[in-house]
PDB file of N, CA and C in Angstrom:
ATOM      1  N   UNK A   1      28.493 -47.197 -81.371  1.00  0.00           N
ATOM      2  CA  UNK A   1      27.632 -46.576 -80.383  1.00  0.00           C
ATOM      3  C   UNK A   1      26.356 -47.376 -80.143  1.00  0.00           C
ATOM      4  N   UNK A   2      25.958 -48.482 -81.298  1.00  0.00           N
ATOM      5  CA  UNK A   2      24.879 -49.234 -81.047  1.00  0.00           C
ATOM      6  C   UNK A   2      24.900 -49.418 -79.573  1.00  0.00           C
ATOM      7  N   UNK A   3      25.827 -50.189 -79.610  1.00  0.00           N
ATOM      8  CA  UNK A   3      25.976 -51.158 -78.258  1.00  0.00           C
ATOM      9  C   UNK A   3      25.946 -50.288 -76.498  1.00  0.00           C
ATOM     10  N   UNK A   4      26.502 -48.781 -76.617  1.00  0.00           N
ATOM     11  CA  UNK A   4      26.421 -48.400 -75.959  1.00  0.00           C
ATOM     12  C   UNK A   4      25.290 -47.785 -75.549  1.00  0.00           C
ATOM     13  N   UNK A   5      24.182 -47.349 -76.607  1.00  0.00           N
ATOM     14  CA  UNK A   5      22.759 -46.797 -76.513  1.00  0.00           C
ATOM     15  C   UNK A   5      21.925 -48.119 -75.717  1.00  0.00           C
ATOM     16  N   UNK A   6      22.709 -50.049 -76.511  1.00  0.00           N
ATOM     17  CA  UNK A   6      21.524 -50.890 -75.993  1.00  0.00           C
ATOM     18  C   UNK A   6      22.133 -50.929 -74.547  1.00  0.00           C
ATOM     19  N   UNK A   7      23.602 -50.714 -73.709  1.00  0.00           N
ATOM     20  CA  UNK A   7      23.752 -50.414 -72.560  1.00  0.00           C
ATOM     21  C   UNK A   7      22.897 -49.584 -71.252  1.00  0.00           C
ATOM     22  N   UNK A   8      23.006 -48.298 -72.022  1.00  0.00           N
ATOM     23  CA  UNK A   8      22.372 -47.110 -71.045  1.00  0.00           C
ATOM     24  C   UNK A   8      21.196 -47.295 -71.332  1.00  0.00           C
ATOM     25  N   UNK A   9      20.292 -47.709 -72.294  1.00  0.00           N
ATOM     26  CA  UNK A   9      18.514 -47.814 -71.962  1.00  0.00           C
ATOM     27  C   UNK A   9      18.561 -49.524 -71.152  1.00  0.00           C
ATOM     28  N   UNK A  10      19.599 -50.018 -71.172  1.00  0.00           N
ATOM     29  CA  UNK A  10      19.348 -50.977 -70.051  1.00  0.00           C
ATOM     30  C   UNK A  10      19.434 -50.729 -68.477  1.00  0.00           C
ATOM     31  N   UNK A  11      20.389 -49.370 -68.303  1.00  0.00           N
ATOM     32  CA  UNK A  11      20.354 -49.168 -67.130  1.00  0.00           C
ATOM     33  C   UNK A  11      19.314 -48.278 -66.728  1.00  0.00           C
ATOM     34  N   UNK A  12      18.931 -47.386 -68.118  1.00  0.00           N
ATOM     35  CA  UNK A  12      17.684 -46.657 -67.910  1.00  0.00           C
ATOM     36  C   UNK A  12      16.296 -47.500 -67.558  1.00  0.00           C
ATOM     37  N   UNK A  13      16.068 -48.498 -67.986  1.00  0.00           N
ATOM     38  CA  UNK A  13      14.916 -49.524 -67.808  1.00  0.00           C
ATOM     39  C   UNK A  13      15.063 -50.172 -66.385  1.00  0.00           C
ATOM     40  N   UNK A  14      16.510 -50.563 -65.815  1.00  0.00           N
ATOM     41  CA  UNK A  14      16.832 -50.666 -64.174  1.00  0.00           C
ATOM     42  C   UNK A  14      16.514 -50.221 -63.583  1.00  0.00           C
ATOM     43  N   UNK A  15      16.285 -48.938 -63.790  1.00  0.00           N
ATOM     44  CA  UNK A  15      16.464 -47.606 -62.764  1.00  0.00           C
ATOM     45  C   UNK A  15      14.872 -47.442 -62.880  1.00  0.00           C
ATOM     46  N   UNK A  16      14.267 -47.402 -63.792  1.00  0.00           N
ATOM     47  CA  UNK A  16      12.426 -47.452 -63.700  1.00  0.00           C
ATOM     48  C   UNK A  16      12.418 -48.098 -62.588  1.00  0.00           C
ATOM     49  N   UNK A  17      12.475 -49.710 -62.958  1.00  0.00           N
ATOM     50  CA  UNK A  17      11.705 -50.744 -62.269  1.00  0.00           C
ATOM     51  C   UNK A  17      12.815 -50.893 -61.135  1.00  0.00           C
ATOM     52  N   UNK A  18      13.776 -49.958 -60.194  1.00  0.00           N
ATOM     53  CA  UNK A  18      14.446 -49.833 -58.904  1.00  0.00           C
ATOM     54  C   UNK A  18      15.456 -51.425 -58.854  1.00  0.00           C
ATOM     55  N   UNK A  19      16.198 -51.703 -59.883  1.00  0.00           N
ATOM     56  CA  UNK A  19      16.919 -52.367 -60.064  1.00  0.00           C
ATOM     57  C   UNK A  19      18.263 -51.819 -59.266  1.00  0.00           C
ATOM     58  N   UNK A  20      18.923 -52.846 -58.936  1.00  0.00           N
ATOM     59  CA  UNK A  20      20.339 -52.690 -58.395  1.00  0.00           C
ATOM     60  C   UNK A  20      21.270 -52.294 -60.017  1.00  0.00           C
ATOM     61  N   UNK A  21      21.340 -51.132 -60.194  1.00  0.00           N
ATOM     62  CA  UNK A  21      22.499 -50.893 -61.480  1.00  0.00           C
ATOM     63  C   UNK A  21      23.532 -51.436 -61.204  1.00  0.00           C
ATOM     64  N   UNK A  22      24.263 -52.299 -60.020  1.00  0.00           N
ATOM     65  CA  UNK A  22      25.778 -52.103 -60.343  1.00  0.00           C
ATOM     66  C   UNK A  22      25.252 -53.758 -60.754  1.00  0.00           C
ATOM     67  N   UNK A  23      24.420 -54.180 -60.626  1.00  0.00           N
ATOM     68  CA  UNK A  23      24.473 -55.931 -61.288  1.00  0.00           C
ATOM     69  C   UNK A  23      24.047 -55.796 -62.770  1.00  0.00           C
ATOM     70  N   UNK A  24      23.067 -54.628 -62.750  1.00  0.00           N
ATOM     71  CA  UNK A  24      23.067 -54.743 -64.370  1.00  0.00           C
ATOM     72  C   UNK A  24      23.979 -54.165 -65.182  1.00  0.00           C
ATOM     73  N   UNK A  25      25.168 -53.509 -64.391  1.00  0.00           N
ATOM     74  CA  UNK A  25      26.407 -52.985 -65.016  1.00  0.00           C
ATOM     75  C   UNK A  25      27.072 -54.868 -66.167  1.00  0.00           C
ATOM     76  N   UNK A  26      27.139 -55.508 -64.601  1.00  0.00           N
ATOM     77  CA  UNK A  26      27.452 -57.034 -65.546  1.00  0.00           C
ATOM     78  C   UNK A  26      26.884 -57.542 -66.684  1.00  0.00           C
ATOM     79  N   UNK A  27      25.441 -57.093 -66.849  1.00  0.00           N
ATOM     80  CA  UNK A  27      25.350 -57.852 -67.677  1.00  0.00           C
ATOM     81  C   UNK A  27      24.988 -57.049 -69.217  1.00  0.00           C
ATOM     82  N   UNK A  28      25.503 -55.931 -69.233  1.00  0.00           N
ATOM     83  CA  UNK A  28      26.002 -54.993 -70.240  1.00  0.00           C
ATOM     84  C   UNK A  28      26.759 -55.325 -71.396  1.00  0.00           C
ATOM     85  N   UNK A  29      26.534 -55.268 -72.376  1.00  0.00           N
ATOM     86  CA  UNK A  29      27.173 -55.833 -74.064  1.00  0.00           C
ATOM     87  C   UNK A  29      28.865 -55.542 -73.544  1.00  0.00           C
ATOM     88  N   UNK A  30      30.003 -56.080 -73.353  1.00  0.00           N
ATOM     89  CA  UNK A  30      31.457 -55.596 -73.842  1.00  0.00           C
ATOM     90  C   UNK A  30      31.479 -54.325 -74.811  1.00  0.00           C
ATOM     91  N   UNK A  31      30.644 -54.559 -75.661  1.00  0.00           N
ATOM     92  CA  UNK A  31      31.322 -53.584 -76.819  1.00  0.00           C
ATOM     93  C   UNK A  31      30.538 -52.398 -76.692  1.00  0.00           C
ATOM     94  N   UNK A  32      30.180 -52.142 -75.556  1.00  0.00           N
ATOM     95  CA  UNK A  32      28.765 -50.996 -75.375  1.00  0.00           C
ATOM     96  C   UNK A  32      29.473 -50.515 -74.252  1.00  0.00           C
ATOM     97  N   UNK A  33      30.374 -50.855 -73.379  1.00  0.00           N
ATOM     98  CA  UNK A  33      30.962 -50.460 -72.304  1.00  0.00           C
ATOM     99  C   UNK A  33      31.851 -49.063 -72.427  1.00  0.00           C
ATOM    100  N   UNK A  34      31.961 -47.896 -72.036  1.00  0.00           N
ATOM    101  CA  UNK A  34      33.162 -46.966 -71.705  1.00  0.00           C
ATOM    102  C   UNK A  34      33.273 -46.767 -70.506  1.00  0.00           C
ATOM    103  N   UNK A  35      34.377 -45.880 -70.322  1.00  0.00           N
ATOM    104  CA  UNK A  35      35.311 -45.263 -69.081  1.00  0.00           C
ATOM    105  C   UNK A  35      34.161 -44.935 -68.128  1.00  0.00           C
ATOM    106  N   UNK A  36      33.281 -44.267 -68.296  1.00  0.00           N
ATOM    107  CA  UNK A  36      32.555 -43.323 -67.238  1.00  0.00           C
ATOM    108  C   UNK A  36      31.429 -44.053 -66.865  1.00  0.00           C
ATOM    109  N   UNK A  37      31.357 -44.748 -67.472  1.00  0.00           N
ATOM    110  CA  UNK A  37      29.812 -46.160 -67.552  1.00  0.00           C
ATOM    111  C   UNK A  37      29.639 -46.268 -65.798  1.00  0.00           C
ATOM    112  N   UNK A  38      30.381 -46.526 -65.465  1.00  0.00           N
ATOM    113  CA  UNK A  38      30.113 -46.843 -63.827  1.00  0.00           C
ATOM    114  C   UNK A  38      29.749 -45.798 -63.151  1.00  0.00           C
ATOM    115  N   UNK A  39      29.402 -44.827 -63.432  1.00  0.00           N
ATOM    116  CA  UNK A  39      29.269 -43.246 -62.999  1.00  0.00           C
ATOM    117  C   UNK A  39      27.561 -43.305 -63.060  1.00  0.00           C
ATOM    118  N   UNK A  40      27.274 -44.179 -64.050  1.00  0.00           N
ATOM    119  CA  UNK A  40      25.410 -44.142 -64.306  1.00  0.00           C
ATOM    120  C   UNK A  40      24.900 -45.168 -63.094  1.00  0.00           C
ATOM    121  N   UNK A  41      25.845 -45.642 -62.404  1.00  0.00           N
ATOM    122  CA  UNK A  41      25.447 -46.609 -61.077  1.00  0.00           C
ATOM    123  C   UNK A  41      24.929 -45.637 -60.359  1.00  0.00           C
ATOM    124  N   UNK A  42      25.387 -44.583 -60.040  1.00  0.00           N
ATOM    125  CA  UNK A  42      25.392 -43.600 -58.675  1.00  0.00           C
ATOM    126  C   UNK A  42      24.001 -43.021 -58.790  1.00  0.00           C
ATOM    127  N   UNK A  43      23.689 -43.065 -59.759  1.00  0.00           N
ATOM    128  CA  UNK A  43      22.051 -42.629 -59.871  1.00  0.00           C
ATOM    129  C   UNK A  43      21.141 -43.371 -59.504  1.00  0.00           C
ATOM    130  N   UNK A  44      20.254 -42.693 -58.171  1.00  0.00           N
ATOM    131  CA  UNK A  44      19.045 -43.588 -57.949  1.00  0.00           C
ATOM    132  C   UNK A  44      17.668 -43.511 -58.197  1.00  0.00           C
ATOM    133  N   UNK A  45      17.745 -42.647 -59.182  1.00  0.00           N
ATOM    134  CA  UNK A  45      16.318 -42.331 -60.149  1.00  0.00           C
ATOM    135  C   UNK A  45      16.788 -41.677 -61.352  1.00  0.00           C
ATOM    136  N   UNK A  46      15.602 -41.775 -62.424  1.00  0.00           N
ATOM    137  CA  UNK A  46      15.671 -41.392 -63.677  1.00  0.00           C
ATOM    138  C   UNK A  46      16.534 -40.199 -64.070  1.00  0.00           C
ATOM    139  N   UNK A  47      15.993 -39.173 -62.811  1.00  0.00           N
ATOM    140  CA  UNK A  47      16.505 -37.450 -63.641  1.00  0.00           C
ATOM    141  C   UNK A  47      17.894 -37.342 -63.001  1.00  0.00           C
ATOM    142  N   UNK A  48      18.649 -38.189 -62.019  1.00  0.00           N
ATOM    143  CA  UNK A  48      19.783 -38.210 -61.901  1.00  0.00           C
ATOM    144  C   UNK A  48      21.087 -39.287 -62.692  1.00  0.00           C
ATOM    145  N   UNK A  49      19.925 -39.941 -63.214  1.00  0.00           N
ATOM    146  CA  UNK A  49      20.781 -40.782 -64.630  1.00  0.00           C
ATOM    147  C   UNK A  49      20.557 -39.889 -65.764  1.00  0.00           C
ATOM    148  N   UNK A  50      19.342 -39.464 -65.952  1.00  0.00           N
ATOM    149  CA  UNK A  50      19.306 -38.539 -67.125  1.00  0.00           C
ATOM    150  C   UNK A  50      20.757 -37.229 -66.959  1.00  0.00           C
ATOM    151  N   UNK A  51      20.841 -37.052 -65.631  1.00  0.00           N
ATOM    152  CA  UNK A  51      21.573 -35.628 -65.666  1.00  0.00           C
ATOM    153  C   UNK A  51      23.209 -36.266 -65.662  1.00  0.00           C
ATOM    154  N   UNK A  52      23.596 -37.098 -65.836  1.00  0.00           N
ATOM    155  CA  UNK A  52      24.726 -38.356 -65.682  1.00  0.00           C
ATOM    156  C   UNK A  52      24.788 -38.483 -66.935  1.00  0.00           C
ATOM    157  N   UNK A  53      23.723 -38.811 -67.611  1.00  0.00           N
ATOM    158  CA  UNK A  53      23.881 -39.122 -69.265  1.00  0.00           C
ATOM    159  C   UNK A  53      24.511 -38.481 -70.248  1.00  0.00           C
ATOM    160  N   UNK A  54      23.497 -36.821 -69.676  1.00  0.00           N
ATOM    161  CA  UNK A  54      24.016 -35.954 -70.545  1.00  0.00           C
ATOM    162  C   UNK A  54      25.299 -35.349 -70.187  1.00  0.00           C
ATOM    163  N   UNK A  55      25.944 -35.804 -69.489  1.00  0.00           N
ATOM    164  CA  UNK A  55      27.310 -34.898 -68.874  1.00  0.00           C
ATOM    165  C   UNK A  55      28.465 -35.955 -68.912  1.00  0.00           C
ATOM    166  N   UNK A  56      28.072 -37.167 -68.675  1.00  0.00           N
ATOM    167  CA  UNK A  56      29.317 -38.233 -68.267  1.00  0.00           C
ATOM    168  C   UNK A  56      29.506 -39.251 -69.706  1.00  0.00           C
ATOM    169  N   UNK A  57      29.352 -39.550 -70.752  1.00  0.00           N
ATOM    170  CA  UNK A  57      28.909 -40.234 -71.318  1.00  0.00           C
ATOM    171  C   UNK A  57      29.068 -39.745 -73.124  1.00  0.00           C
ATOM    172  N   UNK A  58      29.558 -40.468 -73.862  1.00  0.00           N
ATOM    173  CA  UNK A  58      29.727 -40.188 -75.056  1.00  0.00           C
ATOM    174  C   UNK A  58      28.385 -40.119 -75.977  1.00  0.00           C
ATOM    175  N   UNK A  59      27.250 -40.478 -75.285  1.00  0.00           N
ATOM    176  CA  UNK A  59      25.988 -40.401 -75.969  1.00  0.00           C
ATOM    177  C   UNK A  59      25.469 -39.093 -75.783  1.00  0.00           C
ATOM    178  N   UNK A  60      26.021 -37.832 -74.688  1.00  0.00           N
ATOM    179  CA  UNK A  60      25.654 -37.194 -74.100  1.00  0.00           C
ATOM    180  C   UNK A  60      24.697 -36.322 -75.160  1.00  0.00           C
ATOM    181  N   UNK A  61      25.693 -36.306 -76.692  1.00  0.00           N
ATOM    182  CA  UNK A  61      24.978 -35.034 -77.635  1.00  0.00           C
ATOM    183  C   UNK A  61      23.566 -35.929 -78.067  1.00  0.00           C
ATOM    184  N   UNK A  62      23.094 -36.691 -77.931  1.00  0.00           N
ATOM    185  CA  UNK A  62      22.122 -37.557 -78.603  1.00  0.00           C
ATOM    186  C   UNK A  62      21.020 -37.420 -77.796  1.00  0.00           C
ATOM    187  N   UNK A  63      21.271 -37.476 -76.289  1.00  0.00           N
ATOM    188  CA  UNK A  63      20.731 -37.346 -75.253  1.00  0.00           C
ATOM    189  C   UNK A  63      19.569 -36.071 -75.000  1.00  0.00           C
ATOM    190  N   UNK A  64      20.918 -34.957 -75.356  1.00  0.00           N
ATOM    191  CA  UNK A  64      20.162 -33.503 -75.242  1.00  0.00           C
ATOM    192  C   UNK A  64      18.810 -33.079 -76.186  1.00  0.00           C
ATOM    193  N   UNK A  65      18.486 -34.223 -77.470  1.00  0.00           N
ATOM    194  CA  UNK A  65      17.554 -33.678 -77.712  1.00  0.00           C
ATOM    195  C   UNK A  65      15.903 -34.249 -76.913  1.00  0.00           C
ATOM    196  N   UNK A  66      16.708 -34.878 -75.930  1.00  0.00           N
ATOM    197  CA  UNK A  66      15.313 -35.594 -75.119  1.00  0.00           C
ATOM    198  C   UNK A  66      15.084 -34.951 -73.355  1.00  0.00           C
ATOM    199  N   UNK A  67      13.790 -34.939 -73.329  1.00  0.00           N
ATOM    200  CA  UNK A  67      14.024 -34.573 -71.871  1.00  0.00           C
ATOM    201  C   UNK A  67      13.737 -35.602 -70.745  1.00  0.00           C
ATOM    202  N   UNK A  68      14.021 -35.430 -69.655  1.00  0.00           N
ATOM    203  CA  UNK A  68      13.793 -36.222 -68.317  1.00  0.00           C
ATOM    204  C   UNK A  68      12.454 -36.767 -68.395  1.00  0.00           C
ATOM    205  N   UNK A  69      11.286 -35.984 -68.878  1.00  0.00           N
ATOM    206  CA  UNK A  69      10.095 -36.155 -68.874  1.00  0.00           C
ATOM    207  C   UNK A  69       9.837 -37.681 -69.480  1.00  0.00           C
ATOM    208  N   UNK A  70      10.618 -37.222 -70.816  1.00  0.00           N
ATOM    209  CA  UNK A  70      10.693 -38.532 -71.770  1.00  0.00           C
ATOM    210  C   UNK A  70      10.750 -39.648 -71.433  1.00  0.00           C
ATOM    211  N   UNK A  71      11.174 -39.449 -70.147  1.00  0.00           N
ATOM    212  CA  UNK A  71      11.450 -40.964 -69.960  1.00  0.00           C
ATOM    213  C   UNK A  71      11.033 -41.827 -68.950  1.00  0.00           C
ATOM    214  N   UNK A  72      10.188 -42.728 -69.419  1.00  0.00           N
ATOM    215  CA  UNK A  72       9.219 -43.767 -68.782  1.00  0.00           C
ATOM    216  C   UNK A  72       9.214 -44.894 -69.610  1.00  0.00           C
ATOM    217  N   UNK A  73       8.758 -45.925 -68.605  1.00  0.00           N
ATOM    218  CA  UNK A  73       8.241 -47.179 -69.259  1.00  0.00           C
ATOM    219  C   UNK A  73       8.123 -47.189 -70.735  1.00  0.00           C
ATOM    220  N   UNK A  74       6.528 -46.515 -70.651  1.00  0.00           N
ATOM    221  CA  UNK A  74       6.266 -46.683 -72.289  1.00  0.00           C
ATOM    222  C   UNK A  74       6.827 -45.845 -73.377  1.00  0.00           C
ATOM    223  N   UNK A  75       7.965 -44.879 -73.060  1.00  0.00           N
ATOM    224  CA  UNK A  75       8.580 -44.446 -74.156  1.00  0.00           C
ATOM    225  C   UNK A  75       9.925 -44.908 -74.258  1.00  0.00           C
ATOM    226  N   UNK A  76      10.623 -46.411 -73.448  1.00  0.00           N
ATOM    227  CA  UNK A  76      11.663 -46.431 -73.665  1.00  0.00           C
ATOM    228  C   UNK A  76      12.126 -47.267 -75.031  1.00  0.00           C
ATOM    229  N   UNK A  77      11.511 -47.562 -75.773  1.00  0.00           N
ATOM    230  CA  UNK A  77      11.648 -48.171 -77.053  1.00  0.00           C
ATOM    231  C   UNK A  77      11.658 -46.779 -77.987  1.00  0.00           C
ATOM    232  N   UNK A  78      10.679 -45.945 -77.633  1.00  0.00           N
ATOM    233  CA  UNK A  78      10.985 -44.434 -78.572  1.00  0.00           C
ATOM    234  C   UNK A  78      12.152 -44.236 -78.229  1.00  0.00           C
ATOM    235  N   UNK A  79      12.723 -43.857 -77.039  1.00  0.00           N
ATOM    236  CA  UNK A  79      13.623 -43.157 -77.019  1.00  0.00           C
ATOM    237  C   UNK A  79      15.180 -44.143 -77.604  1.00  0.00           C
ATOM    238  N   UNK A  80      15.129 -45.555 -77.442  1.00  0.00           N
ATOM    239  CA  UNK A  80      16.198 -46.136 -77.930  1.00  0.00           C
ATOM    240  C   UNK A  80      16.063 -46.004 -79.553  1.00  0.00           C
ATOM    241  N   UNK A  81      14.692 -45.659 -80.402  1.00  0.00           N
ATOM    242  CA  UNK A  81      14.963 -45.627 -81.880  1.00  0.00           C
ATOM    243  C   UNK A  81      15.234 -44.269 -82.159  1.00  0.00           C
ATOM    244  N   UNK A  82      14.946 -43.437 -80.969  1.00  0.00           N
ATOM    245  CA  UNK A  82      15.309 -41.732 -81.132  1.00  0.00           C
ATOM    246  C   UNK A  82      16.875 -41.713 -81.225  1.00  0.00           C
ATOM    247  N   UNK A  83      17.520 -42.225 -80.021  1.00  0.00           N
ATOM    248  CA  UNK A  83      19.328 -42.517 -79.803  1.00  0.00           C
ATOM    249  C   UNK A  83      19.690 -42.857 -81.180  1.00  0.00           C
ATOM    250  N   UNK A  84      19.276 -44.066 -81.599  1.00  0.00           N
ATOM    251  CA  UNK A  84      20.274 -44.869 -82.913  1.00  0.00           C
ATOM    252  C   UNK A  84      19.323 -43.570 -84.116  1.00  0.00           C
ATOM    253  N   UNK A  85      18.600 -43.517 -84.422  1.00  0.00           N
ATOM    254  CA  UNK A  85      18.133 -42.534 -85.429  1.00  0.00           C
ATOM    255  C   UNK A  85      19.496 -41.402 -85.584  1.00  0.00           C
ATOM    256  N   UNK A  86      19.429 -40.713 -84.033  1.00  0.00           N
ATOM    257  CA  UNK A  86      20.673 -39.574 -83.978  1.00  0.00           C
ATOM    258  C   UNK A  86      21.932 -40.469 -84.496  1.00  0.00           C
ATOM    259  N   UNK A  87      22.355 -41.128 -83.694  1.00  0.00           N
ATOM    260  CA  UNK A  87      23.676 -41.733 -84.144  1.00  0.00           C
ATOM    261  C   UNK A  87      23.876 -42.171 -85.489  1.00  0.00           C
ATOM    262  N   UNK A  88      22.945 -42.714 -86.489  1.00  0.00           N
ATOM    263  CA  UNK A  88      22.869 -43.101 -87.864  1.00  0.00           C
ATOM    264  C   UNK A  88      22.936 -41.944 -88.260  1.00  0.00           C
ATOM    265  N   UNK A  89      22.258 -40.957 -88.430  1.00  0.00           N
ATOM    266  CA  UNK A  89      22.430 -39.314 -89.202  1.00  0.00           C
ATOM    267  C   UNK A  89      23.786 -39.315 -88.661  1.00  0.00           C
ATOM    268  N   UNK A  90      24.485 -38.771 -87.765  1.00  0.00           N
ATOM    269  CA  UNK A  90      25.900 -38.263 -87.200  1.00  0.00           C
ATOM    270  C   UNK A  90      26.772 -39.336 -88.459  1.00  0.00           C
ATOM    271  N   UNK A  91      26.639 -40.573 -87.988  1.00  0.00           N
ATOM    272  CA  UNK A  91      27.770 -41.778 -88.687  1.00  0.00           C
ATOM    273  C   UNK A  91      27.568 -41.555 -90.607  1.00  0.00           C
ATOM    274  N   UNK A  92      26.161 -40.846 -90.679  1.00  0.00           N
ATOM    275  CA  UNK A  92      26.205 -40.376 -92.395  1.00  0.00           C
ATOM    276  C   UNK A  92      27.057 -38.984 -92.654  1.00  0.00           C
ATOM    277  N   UNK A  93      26.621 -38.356 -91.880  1.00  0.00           N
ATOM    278  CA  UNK A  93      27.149 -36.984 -92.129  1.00  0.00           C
ATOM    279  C   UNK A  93      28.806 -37.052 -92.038  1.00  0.00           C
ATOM    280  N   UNK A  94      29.129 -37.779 -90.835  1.00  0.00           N
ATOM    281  CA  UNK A  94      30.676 -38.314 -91.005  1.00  0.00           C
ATOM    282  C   UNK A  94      31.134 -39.155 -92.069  1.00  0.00           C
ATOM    283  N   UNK A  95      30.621 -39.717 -92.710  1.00  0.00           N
ATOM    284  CA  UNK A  95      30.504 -40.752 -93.774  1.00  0.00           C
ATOM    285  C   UNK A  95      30.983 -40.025 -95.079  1.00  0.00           C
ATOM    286  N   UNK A  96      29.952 -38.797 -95.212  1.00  0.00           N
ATOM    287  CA  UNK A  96      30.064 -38.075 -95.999  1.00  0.00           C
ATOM    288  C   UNK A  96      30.823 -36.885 -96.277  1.00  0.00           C
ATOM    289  N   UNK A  97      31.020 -36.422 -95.380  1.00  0.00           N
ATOM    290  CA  UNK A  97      32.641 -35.374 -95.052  1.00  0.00           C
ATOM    291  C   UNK A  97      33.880 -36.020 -95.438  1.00  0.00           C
ATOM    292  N   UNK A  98      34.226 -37.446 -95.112  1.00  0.00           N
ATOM    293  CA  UNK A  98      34.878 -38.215 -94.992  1.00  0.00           C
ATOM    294  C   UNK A  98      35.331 -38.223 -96.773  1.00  0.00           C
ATOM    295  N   UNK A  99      34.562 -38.367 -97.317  1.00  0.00           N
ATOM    296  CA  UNK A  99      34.548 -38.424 -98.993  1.00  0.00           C
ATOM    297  C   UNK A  99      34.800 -39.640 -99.222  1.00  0.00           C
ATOM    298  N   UNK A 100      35.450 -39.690-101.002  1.00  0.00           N
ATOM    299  CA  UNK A 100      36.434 -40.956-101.229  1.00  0.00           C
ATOM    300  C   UNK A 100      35.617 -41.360-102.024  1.00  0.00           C
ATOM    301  N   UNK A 101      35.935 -42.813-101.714  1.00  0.00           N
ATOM    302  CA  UNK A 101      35.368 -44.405-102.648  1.00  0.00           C
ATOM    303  C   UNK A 101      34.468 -45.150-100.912  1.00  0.00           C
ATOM    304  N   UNK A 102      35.177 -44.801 -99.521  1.00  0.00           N
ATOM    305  CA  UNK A 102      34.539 -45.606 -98.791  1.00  0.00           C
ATOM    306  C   UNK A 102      33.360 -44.042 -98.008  1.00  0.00           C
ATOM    307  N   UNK A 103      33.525 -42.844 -98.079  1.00  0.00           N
ATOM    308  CA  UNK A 103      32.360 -42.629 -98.209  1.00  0.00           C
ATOM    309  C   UNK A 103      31.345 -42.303 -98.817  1.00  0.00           C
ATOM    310  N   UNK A 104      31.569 -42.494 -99.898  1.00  0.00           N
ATOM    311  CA  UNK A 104      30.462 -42.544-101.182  1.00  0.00           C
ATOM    312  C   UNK A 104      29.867 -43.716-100.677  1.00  0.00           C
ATOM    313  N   UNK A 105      30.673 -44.939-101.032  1.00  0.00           N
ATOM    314  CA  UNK A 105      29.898 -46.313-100.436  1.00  0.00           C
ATOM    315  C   UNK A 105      29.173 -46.490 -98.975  1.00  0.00           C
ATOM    316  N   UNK A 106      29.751 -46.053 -97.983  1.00  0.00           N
ATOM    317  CA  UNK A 106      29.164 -46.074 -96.994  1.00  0.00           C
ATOM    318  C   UNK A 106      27.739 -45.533 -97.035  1.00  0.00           C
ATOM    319  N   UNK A 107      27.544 -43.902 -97.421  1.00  0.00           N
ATOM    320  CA  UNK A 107      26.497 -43.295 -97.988  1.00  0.00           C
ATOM    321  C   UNK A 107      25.618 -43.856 -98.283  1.00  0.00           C
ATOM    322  N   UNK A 108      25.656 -44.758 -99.278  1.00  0.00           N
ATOM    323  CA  UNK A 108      24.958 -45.398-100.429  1.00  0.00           C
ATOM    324  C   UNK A 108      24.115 -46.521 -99.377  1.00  0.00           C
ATOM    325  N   UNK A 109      25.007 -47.084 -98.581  1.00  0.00           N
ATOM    326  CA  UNK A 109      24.398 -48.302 -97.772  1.00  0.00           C
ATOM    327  C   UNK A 109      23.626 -47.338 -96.776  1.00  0.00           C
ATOM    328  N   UNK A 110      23.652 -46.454 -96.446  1.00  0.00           N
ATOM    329  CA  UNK A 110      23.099 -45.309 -94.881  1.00  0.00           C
ATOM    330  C   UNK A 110      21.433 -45.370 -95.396  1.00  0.00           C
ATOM    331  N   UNK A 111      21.419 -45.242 -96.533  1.00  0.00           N
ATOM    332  CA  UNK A 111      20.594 -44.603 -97.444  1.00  0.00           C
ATOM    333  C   UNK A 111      19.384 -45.379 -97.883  1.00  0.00           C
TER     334      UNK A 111
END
């Protein structure tokens, strides 16, 4: 999910500064890419990517604890360590349900 959080705050940072999204669709990580990704093009301001995010998009649950407000210029570095923060807790808690020898270890490295 790294890759897909450094995706969508790239198109989120487009969409500030009135970037053409479907060119910065190109130049998007491969491994950050999914199915619905092209769906965050159709938005031509923030609260209609925000409302795209949370609905179209596998980041969507990560999303919901932020609002539209949130998002500007100077909080888009918060909000990308807010995304991976959520996603690191989720990938522990799965880690740890998971049990074993690889999630004990995994754990151990989260930690």
């Amino acid at each position: 999910y790294a890759y897909m959080i450094d995706n969508v705050i790239l198109l989120i940072t487009g969409t500030l500064h009135q970037r053409d999204t479907n060119e910065l669709l190109e130049r998007c990580h491969p491994l950050g890419k999914f199915d619905t990704m092209a769906a965050l093009c159709v938005a031509t301001n923030v609260t209609e990517l925000y409302e795209t995010v949370i609905v179209e998009t596998p980041l969507a649950p990560y999303f919901q604890k932020l609002s539209v407000n949130d998002i500007d210029e100077l909080n888009i570095e918060i909000i990308r360590n807010t995304l991976y923060k959520a996603y690191l807790e989720d990938f522990y808690d799965y880690c740890k349900r998971s049990g074993g020898v690889t999630g004990e270890l995994m754990c151990e490295i989260l930690e």
